[in-house]
Protein backbone atom coordinates (compact mmCIF):
# COMPACT_ATOMS: atom_id res chain seq x y z
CA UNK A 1 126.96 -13.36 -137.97
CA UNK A 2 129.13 -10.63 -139.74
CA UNK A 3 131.21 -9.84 -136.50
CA UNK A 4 130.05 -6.18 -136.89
CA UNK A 5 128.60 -4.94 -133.99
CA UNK A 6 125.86 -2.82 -134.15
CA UNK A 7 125.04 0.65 -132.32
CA UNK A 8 121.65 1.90 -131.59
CA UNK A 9 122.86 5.34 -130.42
CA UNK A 10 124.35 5.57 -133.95
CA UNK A 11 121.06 6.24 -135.50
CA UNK A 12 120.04 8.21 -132.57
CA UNK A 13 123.30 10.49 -133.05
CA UNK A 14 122.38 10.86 -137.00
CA UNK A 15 118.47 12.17 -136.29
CA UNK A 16 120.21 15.06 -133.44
CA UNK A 17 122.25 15.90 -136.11
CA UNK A 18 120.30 15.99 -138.85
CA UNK A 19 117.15 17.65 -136.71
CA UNK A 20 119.47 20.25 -135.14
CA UNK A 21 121.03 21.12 -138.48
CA UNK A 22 117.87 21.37 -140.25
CA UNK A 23 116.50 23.56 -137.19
CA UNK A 24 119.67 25.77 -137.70
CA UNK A 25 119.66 26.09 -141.47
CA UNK A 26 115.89 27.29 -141.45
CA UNK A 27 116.30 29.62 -138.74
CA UNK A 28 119.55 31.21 -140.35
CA UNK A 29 117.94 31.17 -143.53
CA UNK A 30 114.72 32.90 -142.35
CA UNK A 31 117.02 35.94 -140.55
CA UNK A 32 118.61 36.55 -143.31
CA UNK A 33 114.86 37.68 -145.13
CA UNK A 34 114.44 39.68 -141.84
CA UNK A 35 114.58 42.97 -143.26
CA UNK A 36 117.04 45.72 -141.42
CA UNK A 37 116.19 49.32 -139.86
CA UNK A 38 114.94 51.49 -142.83
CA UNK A 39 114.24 48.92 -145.42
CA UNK A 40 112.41 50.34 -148.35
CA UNK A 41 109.15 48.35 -149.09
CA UNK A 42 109.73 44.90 -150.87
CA UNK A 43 113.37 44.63 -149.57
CA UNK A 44 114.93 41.19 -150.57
CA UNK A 45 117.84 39.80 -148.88
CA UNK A 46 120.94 39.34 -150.99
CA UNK A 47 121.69 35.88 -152.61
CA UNK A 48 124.93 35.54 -150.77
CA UNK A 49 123.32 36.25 -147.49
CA UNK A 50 120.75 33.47 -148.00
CA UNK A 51 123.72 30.68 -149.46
CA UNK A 52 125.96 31.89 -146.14
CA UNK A 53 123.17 31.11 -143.90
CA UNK A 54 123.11 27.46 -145.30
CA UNK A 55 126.57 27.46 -145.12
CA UNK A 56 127.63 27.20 -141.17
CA UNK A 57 125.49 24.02 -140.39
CA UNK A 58 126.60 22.32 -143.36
CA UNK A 59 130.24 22.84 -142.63
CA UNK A 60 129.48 21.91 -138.80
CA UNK A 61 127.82 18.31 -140.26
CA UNK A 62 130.50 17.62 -142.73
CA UNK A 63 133.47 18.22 -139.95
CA UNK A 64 131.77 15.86 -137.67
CA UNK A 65 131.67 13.21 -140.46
CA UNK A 66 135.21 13.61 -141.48
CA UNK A 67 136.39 13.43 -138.12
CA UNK A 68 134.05 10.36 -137.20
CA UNK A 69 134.40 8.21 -140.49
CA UNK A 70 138.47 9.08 -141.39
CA UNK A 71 140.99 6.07 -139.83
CA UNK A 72 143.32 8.67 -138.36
CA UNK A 73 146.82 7.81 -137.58
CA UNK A 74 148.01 7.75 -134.04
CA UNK A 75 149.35 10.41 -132.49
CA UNK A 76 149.33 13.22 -130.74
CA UNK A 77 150.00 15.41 -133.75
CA UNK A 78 146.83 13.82 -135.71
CA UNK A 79 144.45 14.35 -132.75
CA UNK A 80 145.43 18.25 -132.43
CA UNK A 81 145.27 18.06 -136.17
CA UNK A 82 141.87 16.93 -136.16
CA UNK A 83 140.34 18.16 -132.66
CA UNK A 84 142.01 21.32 -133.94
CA UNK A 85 140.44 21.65 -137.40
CA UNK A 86 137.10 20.80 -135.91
CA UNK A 87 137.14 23.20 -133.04
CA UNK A 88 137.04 26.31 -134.81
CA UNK A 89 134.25 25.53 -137.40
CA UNK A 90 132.11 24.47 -134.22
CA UNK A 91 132.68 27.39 -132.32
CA UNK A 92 131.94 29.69 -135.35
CA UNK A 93 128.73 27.62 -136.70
CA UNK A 94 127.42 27.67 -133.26
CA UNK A 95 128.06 31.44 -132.56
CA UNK A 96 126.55 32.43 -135.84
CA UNK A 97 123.78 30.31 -135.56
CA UNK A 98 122.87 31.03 -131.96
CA UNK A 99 122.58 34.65 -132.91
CA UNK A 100 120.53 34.03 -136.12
CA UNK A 101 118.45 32.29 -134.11
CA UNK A 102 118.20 34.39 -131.25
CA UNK A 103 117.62 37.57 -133.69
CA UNK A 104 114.77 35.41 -135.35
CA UNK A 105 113.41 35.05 -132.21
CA UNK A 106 113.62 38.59 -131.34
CA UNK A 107 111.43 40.04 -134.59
CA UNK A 108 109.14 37.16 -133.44
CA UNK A 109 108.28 39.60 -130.25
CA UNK A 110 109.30 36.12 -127.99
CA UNK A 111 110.06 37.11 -124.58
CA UNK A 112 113.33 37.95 -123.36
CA UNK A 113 114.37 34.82 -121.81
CA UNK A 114 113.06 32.56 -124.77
CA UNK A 115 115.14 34.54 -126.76
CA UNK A 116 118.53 33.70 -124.43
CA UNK A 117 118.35 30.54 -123.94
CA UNK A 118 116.18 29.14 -126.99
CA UNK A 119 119.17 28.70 -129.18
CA UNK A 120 121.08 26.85 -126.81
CA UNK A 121 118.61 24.17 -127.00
CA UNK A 122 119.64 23.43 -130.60
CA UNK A 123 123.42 23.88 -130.02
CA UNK A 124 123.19 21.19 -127.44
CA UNK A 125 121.65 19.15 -129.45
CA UNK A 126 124.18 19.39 -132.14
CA UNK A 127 126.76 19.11 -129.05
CA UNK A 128 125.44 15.50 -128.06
CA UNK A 129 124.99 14.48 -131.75
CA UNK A 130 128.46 15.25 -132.28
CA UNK A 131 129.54 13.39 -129.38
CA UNK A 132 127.33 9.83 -130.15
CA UNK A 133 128.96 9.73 -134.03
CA UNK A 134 132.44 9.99 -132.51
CA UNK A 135 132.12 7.62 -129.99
CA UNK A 136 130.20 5.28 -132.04
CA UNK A 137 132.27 5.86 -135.44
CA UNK A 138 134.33 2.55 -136.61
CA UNK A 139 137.70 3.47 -135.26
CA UNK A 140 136.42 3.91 -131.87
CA UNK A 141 134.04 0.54 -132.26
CA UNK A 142 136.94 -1.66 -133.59
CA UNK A 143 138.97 -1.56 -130.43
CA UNK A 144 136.07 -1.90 -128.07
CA UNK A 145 135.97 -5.80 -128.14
CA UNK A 146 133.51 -7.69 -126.10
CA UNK A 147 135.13 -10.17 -123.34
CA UNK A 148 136.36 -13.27 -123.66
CA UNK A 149 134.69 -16.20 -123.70
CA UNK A 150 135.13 -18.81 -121.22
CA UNK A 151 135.68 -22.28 -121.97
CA UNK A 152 134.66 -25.50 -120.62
CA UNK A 153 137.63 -25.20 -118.09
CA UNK A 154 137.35 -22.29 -116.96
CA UNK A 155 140.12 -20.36 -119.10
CA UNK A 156 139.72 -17.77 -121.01
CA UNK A 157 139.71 -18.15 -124.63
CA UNK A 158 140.93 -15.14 -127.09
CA UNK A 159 137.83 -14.38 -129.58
CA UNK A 160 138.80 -14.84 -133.17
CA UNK A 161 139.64 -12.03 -135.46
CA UNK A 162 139.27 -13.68 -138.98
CA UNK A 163 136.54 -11.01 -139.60
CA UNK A 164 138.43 -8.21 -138.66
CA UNK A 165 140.15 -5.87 -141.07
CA UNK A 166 143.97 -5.00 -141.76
CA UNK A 167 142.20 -1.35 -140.95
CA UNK A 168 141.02 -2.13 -137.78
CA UNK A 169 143.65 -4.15 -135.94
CA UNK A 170 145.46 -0.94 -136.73
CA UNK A 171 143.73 1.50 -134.92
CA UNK A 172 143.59 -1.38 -131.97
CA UNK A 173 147.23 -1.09 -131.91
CA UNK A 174 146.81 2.66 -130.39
CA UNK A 175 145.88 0.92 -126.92
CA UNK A 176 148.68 -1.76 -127.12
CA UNK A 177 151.57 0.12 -124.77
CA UNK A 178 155.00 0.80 -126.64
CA UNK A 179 158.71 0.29 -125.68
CA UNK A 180 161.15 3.17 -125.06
CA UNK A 181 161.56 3.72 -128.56
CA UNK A 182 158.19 4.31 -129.54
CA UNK A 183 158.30 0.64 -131.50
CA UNK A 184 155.52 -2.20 -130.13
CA UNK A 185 157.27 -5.92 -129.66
CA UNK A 186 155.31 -8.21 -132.09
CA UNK A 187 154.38 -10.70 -129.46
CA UNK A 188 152.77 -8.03 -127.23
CA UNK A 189 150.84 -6.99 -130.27
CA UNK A 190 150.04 -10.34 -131.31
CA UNK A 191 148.62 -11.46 -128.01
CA UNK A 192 146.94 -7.89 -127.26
CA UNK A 193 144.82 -7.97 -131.41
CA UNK A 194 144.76 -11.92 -131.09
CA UNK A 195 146.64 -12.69 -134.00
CA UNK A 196 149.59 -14.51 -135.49
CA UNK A 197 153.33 -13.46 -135.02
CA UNK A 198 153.56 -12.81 -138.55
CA UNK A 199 150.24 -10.67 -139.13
CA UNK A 200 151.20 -8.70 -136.38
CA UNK A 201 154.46 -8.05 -137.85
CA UNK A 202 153.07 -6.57 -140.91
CA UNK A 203 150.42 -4.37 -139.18
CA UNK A 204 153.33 -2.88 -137.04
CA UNK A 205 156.05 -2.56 -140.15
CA UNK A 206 152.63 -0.55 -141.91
CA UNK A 207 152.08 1.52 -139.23
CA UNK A 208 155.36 2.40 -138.09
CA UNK A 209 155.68 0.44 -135.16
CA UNK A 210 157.76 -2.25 -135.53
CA UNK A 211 161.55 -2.28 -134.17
CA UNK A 212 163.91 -1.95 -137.71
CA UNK A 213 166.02 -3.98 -135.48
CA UNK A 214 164.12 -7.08 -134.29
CA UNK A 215 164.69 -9.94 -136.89
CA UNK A 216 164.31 -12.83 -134.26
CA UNK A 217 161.08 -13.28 -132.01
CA UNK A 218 161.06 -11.53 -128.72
CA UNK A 219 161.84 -13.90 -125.68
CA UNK A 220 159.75 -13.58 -122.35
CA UNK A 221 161.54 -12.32 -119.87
């Protein structure tokens, strides 16, 4: 066993994504060839109009990876850093895309309703593709750990973490509750990522956590 655990949905998540994006690039792609009121015979669309039309999905699928794959910092200034980078190329890609689509579907003589509520099929799909890569990506996975194992008498035994990274123990230390002072005590995050006094240390003095202070272990109180 590699420790890794391993998410079906993942997978799942990548064919929305890619299916809805490809759906979205070839419908924005075939508006911009639909030629406008009083087109002269043998009208092409511009270059640029064809590359923009590619260009809205492809920005939507790259945002979604660098928000999903990136080890973000905790914080509430790097989530509206992130949530608010993403936001607006979501909300533009889907409005220019739903209206691509739903002009496509117009010259295609579909019926009024198909032609209102078609494109929302793809934008949810790119919705709930979205939302399986982030809440399958690795710095969401690698502070879901499974429960601890029992052992002959009866008490519970912490899992070992010899396979876990420097990277994720990390990001687990955004669950671990701080102090007054924004610092975590080194035996709370020892016992909370299952490791030694001193690897928990030097996790909290790299991320910013640990009390400049504390040169002694903490006593229980």
């Amino acid at each position: 066993m590699n420790g890794t655990t391993r998410y079906p949905g993942r997978a799942w998540g990548y064919v929305g994504a890619v299916l809805g994006g490809a759906v979205s690039i070839a419908a924005n792609v075939a508006h911009s060839y639909v030629p406008p009121a009083g087109a002269p015979a043998g009208w092409t669309p511009p270059s640029g109009a064809v590359i923009g039309a590619v260009f809205w999905p492809v920005s939507l699928f790259v945002a979604i990876e660098i928000l999903a794959r990136t080890q973000w910092r905790p914080g509430w200034r790097w989530a509206a850093l992130r949530f608010g980078g993403l936001v607006p190329v979501a909300v533009v890609a889907a409005l220019v895309s739903y209206r691509h689509l739903a002009g496509l579907l117009a010259y295609y003589r579909e019926d009024r309703l198909t032609v209102t509520i078609g494109p929302l099929a793809v934008d949810g799909l790119m919705v709930m593709a979205t939302a399986a890569l982030i809440a399958t990506s690795q710095r969401y996975r690698s502070v879901r750990q499974p429960p601890a194992e029992p052992t002959h008498t009866g008490t519970p035994r912490k899992r070992r973490t010899g396979t876990r990274t420097d990277a994720e123990l990390t990001a687990a230390l955004a669950d671990v509750p701080r102090d007054k002072d924004g610092t975590v005590p080194v035996r709370r995050a020892a016992a909370a990522l299952g490791t030694g006094p001193d690897r928990a240390r030097k996790l909290l003095r790299a991320a910013g956590l640990l009390r400049t202070t504390e040169s002694t272990p903490e006593r229980s109180t």
